[in-house]
Protein backbone atom coordinates (compact mmCIF):
# COMPACT_ATOMS: atom_id res chain seq x y z
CA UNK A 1 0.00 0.00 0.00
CA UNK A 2 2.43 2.22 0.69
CA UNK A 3 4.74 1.73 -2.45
CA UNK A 4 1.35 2.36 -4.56
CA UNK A 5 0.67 5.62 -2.74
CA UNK A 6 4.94 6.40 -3.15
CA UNK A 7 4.52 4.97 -6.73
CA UNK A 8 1.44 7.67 -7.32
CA UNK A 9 3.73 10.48 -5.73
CA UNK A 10 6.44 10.13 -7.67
CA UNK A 11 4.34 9.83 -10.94
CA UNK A 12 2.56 12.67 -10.04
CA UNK A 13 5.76 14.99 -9.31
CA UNK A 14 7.34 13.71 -11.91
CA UNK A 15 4.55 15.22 -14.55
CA UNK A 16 4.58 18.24 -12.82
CA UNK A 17 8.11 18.94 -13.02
CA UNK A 18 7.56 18.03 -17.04
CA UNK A 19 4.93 20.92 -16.91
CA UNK A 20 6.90 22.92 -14.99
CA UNK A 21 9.64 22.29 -17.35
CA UNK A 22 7.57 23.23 -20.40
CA UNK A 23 7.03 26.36 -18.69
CA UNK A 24 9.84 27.66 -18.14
CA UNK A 25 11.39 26.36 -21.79
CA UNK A 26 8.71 28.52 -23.24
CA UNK A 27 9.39 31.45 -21.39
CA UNK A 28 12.92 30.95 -21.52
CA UNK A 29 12.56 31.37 -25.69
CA UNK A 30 9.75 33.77 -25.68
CA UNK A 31 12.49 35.84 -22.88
CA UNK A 32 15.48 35.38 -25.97
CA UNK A 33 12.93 35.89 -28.68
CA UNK A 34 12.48 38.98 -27.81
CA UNK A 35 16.14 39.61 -27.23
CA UNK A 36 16.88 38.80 -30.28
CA UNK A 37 14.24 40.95 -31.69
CA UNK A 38 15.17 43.94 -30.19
CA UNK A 39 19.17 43.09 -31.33
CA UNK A 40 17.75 42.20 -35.02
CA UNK A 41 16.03 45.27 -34.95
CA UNK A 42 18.51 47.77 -33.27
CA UNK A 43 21.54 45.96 -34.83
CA UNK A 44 20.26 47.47 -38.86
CA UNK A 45 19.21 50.59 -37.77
CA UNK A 46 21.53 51.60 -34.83
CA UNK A 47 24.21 50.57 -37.22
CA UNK A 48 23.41 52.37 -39.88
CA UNK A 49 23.26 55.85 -37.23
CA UNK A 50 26.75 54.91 -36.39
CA UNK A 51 27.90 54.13 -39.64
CA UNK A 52 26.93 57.92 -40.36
CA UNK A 53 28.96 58.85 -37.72
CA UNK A 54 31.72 56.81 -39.25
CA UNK A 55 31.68 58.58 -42.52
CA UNK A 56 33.34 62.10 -40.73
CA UNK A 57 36.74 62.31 -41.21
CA UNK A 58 38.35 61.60 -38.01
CA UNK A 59 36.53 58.74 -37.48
CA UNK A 60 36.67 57.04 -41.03
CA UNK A 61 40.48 57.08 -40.30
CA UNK A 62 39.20 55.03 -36.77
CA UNK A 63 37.30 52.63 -38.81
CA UNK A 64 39.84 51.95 -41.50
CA UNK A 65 42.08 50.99 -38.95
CA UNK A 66 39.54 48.75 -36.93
CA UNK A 67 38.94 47.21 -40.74
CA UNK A 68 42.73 46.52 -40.59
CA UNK A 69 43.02 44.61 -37.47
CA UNK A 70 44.37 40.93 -37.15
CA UNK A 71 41.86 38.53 -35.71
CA UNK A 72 42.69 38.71 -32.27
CA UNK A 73 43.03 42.39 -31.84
CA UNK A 74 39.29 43.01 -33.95
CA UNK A 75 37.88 40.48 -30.98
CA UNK A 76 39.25 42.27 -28.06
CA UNK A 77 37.69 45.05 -29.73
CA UNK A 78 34.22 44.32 -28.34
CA UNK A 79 35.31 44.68 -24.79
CA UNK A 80 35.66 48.12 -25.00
CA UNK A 81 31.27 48.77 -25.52
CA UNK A 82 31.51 46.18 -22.81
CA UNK A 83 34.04 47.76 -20.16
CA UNK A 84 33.26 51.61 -20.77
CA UNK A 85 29.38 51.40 -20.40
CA UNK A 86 29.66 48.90 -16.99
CA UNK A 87 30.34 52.33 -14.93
CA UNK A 88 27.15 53.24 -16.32
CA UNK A 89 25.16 50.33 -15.90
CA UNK A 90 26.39 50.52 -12.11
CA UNK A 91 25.44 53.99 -12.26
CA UNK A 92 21.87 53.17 -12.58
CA UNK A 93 21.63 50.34 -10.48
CA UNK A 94 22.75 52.63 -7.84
CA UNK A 95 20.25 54.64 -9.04
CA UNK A 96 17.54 52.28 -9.02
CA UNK A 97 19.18 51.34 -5.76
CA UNK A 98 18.00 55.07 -4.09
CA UNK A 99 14.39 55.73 -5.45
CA UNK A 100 15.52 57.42 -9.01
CA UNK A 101 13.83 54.53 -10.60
CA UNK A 102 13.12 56.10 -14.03
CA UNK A 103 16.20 57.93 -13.97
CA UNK A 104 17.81 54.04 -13.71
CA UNK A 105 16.00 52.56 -16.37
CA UNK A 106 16.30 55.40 -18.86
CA UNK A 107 19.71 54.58 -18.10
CA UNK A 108 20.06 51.49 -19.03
CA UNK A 109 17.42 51.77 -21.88
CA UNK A 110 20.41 54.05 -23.58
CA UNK A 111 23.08 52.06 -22.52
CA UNK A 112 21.42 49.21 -23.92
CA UNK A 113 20.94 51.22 -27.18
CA UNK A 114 24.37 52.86 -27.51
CA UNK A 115 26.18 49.66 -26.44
CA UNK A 116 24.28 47.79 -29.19
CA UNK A 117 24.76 50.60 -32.11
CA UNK A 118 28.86 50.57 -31.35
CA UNK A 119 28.54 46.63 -31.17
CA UNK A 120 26.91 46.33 -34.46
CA UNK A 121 29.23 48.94 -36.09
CA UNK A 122 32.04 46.95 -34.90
CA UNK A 123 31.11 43.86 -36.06
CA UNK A 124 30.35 45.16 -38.99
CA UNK A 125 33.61 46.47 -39.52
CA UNK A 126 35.49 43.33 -38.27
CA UNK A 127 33.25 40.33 -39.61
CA UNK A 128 35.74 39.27 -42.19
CA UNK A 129 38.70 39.40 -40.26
CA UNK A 130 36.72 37.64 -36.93
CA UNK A 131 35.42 34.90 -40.06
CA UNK A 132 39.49 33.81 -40.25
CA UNK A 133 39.30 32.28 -36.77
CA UNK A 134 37.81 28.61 -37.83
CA UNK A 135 36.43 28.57 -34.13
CA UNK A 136 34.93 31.58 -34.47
CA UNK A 137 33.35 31.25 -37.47
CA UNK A 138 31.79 28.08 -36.64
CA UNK A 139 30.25 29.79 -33.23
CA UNK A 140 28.79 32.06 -35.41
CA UNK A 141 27.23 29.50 -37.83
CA UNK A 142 25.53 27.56 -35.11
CA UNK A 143 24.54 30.94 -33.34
CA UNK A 144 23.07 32.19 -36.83
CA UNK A 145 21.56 28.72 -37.12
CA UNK A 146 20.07 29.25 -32.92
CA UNK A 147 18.72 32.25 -33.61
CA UNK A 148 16.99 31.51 -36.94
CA UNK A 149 15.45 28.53 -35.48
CA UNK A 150 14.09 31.19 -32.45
CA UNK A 151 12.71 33.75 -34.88
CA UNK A 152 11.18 31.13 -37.28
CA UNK A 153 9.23 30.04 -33.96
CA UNK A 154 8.18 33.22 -32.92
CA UNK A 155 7.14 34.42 -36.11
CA UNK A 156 5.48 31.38 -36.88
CA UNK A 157 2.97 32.13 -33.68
CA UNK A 158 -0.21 33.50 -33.33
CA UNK A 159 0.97 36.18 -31.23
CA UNK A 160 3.36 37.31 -34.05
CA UNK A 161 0.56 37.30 -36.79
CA UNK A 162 -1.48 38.94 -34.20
CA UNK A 163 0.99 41.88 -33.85
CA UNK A 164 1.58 42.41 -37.42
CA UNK A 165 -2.16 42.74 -37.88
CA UNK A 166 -1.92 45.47 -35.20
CA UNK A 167 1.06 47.06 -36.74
CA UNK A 168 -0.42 47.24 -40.30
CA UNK A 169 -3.96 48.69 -38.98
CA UNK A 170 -1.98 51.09 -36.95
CA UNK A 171 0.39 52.39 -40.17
CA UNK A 172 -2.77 52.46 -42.03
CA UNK A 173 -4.38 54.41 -39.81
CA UNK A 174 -1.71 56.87 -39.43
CA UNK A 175 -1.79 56.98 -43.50
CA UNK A 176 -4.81 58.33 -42.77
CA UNK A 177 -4.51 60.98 -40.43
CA UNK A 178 -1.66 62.24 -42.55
CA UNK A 179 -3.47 62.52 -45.28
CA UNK A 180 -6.40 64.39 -43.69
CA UNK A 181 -3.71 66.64 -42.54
């Protein structure tokens, strides 16, 4: 008697830990779907505002010379978004920390946004000398291959077709007002 009741325990904790592990799968994607949304958006456009930056003369000399660097040297590159906007990250937490809770998250809103414009501008600079390290460009296949495998799942969901239903009613309906103005 006891064994069955053990037997019907176990059983029973064991399909709620499968639920409880579908959960949090799906939330863990939908949590790096929309990571990755926000990076695939901000990494064309933020790019393309530094990139305008870039073209100014003291700074296309920067670039040309970022363009020239070995391997190595182009990947310890990307520390430097990393290491000069940690101050400011800490800066808001320490904001957050002491009531200035919109002055934190503004905070990190444009860190986020700067620190993903300079990221993108480097890479985009560096790609084909980072694509000469055989480790590196497999990492970036399979994380290419990760993240179109996330985005074909997301925008494969109702939620997605849902939002770009919303989106188009939305332009269309500021196509309208514009034009009545």
């Amino acid at each position: 008697m006891l064994d069955n009741m053990l037997a019907v325990i176990k059983r029973g904790l064991n399909t709620l830990m499968a639920a409880l592990g579908r959960i949090i799968t799906t939330v863990g994607i939908w949590l790096i779907a929309l990571v990755l949304l926000f990076e695939e958006w901000g990494w064309e456009y933020l790019a393309a505002i530094v990139a305008w930056f870039g073209r100014l003369p003291g700074l296309r000399w920067i670039e040309g010379r970022i363009r020239a660097l070995p391997p190595y040297a182009a990947l310890a590159l990307f520390a430097v978004p990393l290491l000069t906007l940690l101050p400011v990250k800490l800066l808001a937490l320490y904001w957050l920390g002491h009531g200035h809770t919109a002055l934190g998250i503004g905070l990190i809103i444009v860190a986020k946004l700067g620190g993903t414009a300079i990221s993108a501008r480097l890479f985009m600079l560096t790609q084909p000398t980072l694509m000469k390290l055989a480790w590196f460009a497999r990492a970036f296949g399979k994380w290419m291959a990760f993240k179109d495998r996330v985005l074909t799942r997301v925008k494969s969901s109702r939620a997605w077709h849902q939002w770009q239903a919303f989106k188009s009613s939305a332009k269309a309906l500021f196509q309208r007002l514009r034009d009545l103005f």
